[in-house]
PDB file of N, CA and C in Angstrom:
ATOM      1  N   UNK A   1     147.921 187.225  23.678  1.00  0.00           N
ATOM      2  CA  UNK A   1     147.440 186.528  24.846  1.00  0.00           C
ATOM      3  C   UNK A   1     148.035 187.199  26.081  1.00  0.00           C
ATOM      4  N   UNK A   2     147.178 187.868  26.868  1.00  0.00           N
ATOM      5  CA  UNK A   2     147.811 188.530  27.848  1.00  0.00           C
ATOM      6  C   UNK A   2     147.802 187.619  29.307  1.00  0.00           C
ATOM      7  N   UNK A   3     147.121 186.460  29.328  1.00  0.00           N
ATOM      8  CA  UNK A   3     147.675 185.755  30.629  1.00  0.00           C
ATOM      9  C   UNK A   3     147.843 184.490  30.140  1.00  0.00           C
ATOM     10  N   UNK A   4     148.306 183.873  31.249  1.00  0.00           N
ATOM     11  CA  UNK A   4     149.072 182.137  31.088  1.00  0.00           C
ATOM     12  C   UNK A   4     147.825 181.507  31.055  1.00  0.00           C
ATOM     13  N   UNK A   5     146.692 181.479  31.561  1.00  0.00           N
ATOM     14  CA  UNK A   5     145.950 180.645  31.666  1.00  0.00           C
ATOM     15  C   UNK A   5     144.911 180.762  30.981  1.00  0.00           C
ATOM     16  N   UNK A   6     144.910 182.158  30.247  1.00  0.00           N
ATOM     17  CA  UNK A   6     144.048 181.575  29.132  1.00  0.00           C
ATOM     18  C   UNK A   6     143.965 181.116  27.797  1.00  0.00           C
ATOM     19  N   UNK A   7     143.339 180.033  27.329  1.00  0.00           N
ATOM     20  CA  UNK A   7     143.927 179.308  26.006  1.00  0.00           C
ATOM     21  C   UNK A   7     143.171 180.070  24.946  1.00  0.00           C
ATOM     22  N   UNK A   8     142.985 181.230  24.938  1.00  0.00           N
ATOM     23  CA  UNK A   8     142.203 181.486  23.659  1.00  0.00           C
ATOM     24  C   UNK A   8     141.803 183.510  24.487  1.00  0.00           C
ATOM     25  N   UNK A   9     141.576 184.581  23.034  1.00  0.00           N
ATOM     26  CA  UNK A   9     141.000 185.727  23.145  1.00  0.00           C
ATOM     27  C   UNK A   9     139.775 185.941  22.641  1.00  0.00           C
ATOM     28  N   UNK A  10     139.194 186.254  23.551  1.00  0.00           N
ATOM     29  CA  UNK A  10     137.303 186.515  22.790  1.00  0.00           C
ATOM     30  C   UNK A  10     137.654 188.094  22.187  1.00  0.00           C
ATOM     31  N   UNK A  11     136.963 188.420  21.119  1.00  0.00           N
ATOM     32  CA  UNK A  11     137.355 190.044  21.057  1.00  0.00           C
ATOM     33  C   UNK A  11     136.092 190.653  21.631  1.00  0.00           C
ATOM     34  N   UNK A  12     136.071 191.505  21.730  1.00  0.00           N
ATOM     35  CA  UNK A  12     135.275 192.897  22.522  1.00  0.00           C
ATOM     36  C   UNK A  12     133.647 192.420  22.370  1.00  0.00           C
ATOM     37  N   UNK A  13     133.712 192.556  20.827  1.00  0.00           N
ATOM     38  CA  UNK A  13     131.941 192.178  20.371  1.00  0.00           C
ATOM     39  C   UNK A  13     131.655 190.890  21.318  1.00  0.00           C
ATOM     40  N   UNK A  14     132.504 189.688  21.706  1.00  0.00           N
ATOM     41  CA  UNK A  14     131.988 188.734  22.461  1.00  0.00           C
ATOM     42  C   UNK A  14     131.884 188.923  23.443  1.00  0.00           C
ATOM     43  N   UNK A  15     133.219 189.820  24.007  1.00  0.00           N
ATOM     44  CA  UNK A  15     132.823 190.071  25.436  1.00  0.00           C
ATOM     45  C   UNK A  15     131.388 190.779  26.111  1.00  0.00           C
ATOM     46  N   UNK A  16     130.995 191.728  24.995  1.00  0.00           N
ATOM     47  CA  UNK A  16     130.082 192.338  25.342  1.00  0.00           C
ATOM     48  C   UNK A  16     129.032 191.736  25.601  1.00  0.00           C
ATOM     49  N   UNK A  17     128.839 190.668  24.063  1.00  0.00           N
ATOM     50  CA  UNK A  17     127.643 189.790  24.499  1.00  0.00           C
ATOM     51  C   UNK A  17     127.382 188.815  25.678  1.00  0.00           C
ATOM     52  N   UNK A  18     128.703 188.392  26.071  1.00  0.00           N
ATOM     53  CA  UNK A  18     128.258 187.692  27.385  1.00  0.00           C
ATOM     54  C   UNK A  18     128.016 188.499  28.525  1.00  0.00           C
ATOM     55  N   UNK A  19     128.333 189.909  28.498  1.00  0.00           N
ATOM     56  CA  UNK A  19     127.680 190.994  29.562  1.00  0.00           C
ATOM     57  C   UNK A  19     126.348 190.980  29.547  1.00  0.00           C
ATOM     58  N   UNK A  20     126.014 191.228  28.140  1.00  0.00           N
ATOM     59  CA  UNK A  20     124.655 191.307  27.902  1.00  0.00           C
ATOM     60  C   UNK A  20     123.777 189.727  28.547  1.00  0.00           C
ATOM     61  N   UNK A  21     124.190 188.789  28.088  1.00  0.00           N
ATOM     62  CA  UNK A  21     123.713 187.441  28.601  1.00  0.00           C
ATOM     63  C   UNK A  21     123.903 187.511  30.049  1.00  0.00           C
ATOM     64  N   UNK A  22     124.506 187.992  31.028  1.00  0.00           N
ATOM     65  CA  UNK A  22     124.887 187.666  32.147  1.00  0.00           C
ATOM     66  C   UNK A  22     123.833 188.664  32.792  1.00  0.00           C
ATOM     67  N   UNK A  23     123.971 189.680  32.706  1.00  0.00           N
ATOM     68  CA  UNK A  23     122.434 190.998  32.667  1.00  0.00           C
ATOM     69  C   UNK A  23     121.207 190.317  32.981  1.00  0.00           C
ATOM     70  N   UNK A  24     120.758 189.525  31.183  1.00  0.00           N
ATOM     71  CA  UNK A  24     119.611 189.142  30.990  1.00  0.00           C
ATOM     72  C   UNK A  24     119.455 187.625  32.117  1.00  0.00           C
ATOM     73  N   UNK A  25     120.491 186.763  32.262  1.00  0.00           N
ATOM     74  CA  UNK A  25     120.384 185.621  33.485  1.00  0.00           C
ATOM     75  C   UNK A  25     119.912 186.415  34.557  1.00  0.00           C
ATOM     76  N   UNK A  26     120.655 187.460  35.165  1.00  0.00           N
ATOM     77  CA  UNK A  26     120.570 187.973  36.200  1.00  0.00           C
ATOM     78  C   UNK A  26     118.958 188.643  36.697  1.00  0.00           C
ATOM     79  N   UNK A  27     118.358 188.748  35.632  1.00  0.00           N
ATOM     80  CA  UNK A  27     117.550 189.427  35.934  1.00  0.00           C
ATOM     81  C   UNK A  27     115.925 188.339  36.013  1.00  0.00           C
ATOM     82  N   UNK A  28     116.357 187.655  34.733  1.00  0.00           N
ATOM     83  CA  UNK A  28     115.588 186.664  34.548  1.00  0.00           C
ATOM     84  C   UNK A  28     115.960 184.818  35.367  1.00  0.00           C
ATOM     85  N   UNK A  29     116.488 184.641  35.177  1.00  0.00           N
ATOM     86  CA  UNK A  29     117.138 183.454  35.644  1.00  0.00           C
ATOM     87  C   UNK A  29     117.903 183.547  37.226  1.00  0.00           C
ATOM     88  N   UNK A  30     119.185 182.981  36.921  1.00  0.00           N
ATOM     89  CA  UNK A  30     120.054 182.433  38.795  1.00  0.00           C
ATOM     90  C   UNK A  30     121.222 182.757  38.166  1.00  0.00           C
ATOM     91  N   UNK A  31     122.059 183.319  38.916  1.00  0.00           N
ATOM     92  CA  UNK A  31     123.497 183.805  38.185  1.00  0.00           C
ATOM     93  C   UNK A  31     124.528 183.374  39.905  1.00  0.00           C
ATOM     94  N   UNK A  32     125.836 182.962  39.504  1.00  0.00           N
ATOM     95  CA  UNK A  32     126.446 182.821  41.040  1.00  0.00           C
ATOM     96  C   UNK A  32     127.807 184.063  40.737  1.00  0.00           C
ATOM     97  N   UNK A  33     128.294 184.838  41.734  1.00  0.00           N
ATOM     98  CA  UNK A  33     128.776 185.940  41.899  1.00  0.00           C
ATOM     99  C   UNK A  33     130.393 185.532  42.588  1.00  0.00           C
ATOM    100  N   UNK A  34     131.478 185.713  42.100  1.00  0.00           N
ATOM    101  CA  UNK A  34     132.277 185.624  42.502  1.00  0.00           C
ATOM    102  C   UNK A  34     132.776 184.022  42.342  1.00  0.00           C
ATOM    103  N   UNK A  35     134.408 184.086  42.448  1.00  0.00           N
ATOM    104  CA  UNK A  35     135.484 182.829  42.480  1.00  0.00           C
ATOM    105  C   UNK A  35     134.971 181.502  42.265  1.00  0.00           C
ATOM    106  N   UNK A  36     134.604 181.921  44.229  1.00  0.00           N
ATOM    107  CA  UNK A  36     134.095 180.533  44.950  1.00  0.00           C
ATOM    108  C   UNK A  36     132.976 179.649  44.783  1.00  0.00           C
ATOM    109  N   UNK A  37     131.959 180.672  44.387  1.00  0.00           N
ATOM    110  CA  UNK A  37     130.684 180.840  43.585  1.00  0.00           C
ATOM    111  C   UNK A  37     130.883 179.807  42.102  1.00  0.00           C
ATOM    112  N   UNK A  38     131.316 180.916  41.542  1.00  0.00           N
ATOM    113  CA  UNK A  38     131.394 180.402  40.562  1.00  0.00           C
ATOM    114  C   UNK A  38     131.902 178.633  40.233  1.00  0.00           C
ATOM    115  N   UNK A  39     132.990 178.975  40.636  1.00  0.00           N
ATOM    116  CA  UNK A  39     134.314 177.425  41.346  1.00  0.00           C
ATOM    117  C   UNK A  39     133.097 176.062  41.246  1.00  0.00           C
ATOM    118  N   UNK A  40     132.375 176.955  42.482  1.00  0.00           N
ATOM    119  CA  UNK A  40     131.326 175.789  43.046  1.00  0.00           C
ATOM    120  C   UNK A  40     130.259 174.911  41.865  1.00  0.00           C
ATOM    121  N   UNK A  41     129.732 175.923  41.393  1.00  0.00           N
ATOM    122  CA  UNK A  41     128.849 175.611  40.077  1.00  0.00           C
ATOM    123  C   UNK A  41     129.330 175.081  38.683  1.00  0.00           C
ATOM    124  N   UNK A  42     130.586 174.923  38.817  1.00  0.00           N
ATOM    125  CA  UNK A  42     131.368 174.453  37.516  1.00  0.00           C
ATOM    126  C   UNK A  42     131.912 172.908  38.503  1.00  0.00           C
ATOM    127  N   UNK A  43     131.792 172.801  39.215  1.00  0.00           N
ATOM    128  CA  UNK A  43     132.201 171.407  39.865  1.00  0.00           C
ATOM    129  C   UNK A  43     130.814 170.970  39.825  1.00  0.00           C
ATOM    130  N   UNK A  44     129.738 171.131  40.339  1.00  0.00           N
ATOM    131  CA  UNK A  44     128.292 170.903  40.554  1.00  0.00           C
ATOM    132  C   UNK A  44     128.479 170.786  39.373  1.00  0.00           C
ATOM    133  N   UNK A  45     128.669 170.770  37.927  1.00  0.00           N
ATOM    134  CA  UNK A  45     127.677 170.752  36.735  1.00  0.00           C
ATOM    135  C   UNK A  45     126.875 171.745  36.120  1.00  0.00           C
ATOM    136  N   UNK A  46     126.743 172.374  37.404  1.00  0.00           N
ATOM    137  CA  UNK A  46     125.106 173.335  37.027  1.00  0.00           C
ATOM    138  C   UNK A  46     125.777 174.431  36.167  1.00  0.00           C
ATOM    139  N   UNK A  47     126.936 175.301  35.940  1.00  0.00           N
ATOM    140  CA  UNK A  47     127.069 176.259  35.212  1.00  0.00           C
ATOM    141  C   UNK A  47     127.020 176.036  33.750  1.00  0.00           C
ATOM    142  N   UNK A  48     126.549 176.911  32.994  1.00  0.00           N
ATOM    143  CA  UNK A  48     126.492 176.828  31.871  1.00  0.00           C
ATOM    144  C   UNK A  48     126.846 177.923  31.303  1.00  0.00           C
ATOM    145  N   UNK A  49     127.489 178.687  31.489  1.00  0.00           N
ATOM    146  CA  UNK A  49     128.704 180.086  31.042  1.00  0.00           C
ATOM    147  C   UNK A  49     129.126 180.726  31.794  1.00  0.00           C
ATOM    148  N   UNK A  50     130.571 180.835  32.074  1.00  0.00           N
ATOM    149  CA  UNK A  50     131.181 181.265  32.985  1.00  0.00           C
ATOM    150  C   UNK A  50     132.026 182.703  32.449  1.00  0.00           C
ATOM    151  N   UNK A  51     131.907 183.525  33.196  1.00  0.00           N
ATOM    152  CA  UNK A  51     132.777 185.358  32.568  1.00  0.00           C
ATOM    153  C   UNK A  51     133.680 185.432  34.019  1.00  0.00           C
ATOM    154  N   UNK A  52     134.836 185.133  33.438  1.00  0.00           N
ATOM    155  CA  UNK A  52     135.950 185.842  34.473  1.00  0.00           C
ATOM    156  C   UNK A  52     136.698 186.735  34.378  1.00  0.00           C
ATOM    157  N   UNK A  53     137.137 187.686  35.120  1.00  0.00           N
ATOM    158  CA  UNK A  53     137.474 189.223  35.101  1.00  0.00           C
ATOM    159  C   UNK A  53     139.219 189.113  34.101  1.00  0.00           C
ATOM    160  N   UNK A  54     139.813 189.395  33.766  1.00  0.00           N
ATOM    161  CA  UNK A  54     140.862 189.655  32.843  1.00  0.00           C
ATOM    162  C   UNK A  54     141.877 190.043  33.956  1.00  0.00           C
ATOM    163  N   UNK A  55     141.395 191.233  34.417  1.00  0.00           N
ATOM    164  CA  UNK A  55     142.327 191.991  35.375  1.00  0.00           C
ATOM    165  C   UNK A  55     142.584 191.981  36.410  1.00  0.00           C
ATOM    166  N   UNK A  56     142.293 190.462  37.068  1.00  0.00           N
ATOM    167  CA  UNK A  56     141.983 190.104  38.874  1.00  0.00           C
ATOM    168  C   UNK A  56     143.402 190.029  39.169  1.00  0.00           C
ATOM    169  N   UNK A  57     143.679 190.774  40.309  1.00  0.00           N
ATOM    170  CA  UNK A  57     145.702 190.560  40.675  1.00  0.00           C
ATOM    171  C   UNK A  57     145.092 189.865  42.384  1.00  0.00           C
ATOM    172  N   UNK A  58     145.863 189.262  42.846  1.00  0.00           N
ATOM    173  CA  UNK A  58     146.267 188.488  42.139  1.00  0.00           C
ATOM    174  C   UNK A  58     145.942 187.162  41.075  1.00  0.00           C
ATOM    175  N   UNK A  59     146.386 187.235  40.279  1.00  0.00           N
ATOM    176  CA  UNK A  59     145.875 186.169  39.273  1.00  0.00           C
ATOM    177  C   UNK A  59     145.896 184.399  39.429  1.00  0.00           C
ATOM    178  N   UNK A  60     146.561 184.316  40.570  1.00  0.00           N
ATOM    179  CA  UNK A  60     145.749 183.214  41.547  1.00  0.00           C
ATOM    180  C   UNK A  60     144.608 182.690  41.741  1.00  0.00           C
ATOM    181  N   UNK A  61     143.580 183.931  41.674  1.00  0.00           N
ATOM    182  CA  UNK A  61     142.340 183.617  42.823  1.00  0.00           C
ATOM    183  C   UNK A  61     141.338 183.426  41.327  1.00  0.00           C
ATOM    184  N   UNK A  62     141.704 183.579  39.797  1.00  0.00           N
ATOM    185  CA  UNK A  62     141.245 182.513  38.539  1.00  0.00           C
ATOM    186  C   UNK A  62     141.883 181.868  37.841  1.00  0.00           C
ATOM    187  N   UNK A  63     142.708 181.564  38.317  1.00  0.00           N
ATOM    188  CA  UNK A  63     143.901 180.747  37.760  1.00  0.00           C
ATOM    189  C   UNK A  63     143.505 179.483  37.452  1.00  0.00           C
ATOM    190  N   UNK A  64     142.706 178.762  37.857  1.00  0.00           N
ATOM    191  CA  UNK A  64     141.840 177.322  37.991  1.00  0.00           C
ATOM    192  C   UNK A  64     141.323 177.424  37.442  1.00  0.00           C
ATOM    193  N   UNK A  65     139.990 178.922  36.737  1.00  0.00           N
ATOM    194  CA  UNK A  65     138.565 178.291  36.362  1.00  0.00           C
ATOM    195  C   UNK A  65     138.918 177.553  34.898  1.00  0.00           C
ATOM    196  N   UNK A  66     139.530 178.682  34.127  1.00  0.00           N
ATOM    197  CA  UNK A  66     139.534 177.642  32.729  1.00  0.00           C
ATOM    198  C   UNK A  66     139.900 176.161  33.151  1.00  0.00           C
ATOM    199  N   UNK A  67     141.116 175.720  33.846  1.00  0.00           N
ATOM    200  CA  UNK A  67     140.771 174.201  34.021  1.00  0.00           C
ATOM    201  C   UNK A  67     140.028 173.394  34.602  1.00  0.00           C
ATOM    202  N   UNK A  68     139.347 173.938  35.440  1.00  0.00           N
ATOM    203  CA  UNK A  68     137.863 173.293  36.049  1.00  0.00           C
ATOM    204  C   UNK A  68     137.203 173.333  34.698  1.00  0.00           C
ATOM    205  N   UNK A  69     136.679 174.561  33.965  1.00  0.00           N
ATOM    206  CA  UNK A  69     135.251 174.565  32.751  1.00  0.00           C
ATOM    207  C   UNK A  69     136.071 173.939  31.486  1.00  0.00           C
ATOM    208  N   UNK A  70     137.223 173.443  31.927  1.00  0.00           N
ATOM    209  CA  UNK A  70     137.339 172.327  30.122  1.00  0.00           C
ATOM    210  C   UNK A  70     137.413 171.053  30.707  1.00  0.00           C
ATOM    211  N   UNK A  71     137.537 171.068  32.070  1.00  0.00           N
ATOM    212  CA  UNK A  71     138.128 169.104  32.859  1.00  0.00           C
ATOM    213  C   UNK A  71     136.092 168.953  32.287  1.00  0.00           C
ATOM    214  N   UNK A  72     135.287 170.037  32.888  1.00  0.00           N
ATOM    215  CA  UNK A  72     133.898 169.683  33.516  1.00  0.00           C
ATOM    216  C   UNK A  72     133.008 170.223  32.027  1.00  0.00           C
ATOM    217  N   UNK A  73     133.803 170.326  30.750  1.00  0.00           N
ATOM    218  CA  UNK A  73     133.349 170.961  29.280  1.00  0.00           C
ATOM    219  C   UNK A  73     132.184 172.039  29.174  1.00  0.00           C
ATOM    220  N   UNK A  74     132.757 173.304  30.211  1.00  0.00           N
ATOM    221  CA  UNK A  74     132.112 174.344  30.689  1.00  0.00           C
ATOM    222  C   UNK A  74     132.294 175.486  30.150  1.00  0.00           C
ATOM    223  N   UNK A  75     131.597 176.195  29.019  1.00  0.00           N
ATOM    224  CA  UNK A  75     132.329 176.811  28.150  1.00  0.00           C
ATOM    225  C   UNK A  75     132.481 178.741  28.866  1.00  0.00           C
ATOM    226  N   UNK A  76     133.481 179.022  28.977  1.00  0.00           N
ATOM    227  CA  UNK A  76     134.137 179.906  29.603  1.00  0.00           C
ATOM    228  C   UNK A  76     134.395 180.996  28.465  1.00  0.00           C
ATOM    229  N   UNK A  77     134.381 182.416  29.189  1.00  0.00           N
ATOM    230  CA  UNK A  77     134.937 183.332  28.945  1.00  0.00           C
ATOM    231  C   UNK A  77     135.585 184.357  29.122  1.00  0.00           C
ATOM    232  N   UNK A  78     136.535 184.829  28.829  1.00  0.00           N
ATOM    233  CA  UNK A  78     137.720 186.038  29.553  1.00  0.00           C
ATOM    234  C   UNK A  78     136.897 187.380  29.443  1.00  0.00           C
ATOM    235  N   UNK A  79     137.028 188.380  30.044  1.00  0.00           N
ATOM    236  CA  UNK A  79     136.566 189.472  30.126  1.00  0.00           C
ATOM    237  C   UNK A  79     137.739 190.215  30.427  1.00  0.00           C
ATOM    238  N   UNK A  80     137.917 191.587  29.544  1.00  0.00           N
ATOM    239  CA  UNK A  80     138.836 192.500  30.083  1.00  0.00           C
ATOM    240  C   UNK A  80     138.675 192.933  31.270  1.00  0.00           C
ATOM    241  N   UNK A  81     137.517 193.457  32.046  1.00  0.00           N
ATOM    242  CA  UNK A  81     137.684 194.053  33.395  1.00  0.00           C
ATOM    243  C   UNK A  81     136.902 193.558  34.344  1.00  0.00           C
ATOM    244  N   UNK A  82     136.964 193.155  35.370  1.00  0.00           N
ATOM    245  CA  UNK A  82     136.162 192.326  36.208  1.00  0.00           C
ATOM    246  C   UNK A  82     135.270 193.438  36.649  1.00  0.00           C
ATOM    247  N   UNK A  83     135.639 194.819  36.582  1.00  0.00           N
ATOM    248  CA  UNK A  83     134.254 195.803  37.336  1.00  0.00           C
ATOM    249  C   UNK A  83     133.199 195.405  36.428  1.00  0.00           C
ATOM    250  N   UNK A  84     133.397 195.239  35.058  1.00  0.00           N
ATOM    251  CA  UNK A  84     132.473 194.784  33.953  1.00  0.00           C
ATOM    252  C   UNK A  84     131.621 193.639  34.298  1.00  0.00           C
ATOM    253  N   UNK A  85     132.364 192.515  34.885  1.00  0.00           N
ATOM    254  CA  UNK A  85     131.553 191.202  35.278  1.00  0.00           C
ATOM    255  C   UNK A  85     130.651 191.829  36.156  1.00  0.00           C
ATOM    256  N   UNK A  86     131.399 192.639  37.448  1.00  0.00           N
ATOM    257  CA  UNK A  86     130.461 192.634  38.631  1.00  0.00           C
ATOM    258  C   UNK A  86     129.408 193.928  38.248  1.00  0.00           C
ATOM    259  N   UNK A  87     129.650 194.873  37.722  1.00  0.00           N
ATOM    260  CA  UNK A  87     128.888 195.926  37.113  1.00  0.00           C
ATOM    261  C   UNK A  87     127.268 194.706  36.284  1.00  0.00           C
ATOM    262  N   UNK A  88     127.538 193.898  35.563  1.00  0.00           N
ATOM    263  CA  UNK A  88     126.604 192.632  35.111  1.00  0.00           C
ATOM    264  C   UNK A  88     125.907 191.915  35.967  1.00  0.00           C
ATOM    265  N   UNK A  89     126.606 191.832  36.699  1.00  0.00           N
ATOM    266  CA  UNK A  89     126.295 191.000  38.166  1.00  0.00           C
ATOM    267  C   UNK A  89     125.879 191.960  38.955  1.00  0.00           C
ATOM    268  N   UNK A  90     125.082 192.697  39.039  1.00  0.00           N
ATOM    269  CA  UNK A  90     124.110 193.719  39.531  1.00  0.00           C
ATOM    270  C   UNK A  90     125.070 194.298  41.228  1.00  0.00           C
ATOM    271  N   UNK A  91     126.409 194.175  40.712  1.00  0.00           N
ATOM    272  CA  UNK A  91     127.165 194.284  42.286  1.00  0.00           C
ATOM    273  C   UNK A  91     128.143 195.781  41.933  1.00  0.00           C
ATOM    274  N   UNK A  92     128.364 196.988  42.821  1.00  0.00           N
ATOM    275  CA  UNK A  92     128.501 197.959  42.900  1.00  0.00           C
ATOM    276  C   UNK A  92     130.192 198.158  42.923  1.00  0.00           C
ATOM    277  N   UNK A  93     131.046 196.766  43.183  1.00  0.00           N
ATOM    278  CA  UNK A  93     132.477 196.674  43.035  1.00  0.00           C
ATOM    279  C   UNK A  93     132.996 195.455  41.878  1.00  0.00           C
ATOM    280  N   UNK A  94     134.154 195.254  41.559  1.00  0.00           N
ATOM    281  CA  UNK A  94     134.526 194.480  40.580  1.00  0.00           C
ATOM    282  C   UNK A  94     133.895 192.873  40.766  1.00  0.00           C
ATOM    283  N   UNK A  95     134.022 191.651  40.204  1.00  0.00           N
ATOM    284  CA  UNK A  95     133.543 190.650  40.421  1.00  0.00           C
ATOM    285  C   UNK A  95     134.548 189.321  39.614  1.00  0.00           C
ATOM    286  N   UNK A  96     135.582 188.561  40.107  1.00  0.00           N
ATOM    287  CA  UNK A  96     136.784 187.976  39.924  1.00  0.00           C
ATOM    288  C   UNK A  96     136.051 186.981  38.605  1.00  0.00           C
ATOM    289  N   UNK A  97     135.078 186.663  39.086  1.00  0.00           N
ATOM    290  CA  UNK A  97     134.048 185.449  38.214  1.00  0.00           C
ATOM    291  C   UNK A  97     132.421 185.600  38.623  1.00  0.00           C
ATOM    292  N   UNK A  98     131.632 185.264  37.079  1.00  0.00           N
ATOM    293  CA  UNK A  98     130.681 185.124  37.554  1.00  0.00           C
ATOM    294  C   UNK A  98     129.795 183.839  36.709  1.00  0.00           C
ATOM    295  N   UNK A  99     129.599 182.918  37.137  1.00  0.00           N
ATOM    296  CA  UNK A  99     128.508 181.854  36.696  1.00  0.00           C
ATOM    297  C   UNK A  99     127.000 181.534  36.467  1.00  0.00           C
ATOM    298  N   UNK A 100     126.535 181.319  35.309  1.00  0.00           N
ATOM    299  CA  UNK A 100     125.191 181.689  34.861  1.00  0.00           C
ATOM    300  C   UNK A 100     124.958 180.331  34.854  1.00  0.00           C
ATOM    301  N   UNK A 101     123.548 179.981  36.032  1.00  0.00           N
ATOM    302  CA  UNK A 101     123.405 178.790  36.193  1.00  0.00           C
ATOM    303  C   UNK A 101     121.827 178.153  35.890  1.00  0.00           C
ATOM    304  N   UNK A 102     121.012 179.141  35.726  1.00  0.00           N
ATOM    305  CA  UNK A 102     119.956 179.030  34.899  1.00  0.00           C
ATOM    306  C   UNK A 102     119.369 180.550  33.977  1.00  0.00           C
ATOM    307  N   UNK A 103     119.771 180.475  33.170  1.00  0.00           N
ATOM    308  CA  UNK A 103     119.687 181.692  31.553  1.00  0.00           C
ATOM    309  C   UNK A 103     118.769 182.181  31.678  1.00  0.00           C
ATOM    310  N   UNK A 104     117.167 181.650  31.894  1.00  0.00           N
ATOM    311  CA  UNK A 104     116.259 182.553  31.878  1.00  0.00           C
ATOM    312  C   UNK A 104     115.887 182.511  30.562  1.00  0.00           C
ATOM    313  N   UNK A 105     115.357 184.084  30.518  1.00  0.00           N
ATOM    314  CA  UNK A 105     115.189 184.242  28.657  1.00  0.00           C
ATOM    315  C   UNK A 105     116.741 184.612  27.874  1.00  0.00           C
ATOM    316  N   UNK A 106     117.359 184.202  28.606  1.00  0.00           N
ATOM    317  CA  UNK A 106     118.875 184.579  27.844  1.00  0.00           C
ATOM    318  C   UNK A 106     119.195 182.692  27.346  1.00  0.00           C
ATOM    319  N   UNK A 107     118.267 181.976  27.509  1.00  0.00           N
ATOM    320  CA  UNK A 107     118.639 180.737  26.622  1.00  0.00           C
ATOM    321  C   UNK A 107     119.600 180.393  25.539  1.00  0.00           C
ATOM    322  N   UNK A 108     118.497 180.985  24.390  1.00  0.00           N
ATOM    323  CA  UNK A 108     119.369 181.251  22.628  1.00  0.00           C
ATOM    324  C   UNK A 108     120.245 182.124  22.897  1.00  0.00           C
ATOM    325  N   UNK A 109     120.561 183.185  23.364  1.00  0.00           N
ATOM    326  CA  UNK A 109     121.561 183.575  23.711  1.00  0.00           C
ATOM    327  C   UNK A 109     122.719 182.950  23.987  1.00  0.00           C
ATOM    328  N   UNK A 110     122.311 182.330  25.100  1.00  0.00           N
ATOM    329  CA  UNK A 110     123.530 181.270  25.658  1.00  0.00           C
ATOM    330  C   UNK A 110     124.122 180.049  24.517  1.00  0.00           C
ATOM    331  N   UNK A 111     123.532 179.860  23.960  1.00  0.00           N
ATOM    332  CA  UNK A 111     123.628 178.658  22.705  1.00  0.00           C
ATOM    333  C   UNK A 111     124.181 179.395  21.777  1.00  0.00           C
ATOM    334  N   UNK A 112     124.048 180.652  21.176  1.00  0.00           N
ATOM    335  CA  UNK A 112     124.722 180.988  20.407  1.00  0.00           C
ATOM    336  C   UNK A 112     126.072 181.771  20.685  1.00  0.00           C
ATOM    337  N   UNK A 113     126.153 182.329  21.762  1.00  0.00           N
ATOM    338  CA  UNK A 113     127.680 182.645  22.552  1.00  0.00           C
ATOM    339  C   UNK A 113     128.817 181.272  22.268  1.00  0.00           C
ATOM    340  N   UNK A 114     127.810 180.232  22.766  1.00  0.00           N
ATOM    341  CA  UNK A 114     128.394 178.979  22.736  1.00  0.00           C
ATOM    342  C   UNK A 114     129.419 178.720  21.804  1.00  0.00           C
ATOM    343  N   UNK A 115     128.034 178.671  20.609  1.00  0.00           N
ATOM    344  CA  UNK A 115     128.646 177.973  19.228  1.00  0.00           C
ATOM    345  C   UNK A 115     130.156 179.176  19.074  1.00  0.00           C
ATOM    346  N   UNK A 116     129.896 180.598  19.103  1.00  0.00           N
ATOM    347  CA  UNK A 116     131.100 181.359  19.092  1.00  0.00           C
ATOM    348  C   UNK A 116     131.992 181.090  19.753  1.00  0.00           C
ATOM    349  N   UNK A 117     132.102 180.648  20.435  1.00  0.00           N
ATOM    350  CA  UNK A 117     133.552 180.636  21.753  1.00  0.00           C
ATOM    351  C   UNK A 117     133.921 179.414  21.143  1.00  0.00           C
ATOM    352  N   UNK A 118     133.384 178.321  21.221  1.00  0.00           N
ATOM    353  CA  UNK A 118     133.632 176.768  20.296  1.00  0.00           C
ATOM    354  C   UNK A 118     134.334 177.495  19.049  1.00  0.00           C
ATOM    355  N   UNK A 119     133.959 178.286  18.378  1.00  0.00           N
ATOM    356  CA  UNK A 119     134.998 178.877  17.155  1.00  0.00           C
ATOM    357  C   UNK A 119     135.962 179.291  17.215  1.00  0.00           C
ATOM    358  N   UNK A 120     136.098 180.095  18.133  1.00  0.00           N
ATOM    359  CA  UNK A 120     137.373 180.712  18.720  1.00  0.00           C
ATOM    360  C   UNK A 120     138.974 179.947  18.753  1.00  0.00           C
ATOM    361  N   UNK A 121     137.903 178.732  19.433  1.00  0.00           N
ATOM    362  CA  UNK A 121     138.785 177.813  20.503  1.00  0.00           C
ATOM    363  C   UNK A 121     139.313 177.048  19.509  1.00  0.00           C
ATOM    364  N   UNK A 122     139.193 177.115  18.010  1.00  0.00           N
ATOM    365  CA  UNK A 122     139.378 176.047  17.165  1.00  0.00           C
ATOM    366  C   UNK A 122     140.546 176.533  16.913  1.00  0.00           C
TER     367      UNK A 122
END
């Protein structure tokens, strides 16, 4: 476990897939970009998978989301490099968090990421 705040490690194959899901929202669906963004849509309700960067210094500025997406049962995921989130997030620099707030055709996708991370977490 390489930070305090997160309760659990996705390995690589998961991480990837929620790149891939975050892609397919983005392109098809509504995706929110960054912290505050994100922050916002996990208080609203509306998020329904959240990818936050691994490597954000300071580690302050996600220090909250996992406890916002388990107070608000928002199922979350760590990512090793946030250029990865924002590289997903169709943005040209790193990206601290990013929130997928309607899937698109990345639906079943999203449901089955789900059920994985729910495994994890067990």
């Amino acid at each position: 476990m390489s930070k305090v705040y997160a309760k659990f490690e996705a390995p690589e194959e998961i991480q990837n897939k929620a790149l891939e899901v975050l892609e397919l929202s983005r392109d098809t669906g509504k995706i929110k970009k960054g912290s505050n963004e994100a922050t916002k849509a996990i208080e609203r309700g509306i998020a329904q998978l959240v990818l936050i960067g691994g490597d954000v210094k300071p580690e302050e500025i996600v220090m909250h989301l996992p406890a916002i997406c388990d107070e608000k049962q928002c199922p979350y995921v760590i990512i090793n490099k946030q250029n990865d989130v924002g590289a997903a997030s169709g943005l040209d620099v790193g990206s601290a968090a990013a929130a997928i707030v309607k899937p698109g055709k990345a639906k079943e996708l999203i449901e089955e990421l789900v059920g994985q991370i729910a495994e994890l977490r067990q």
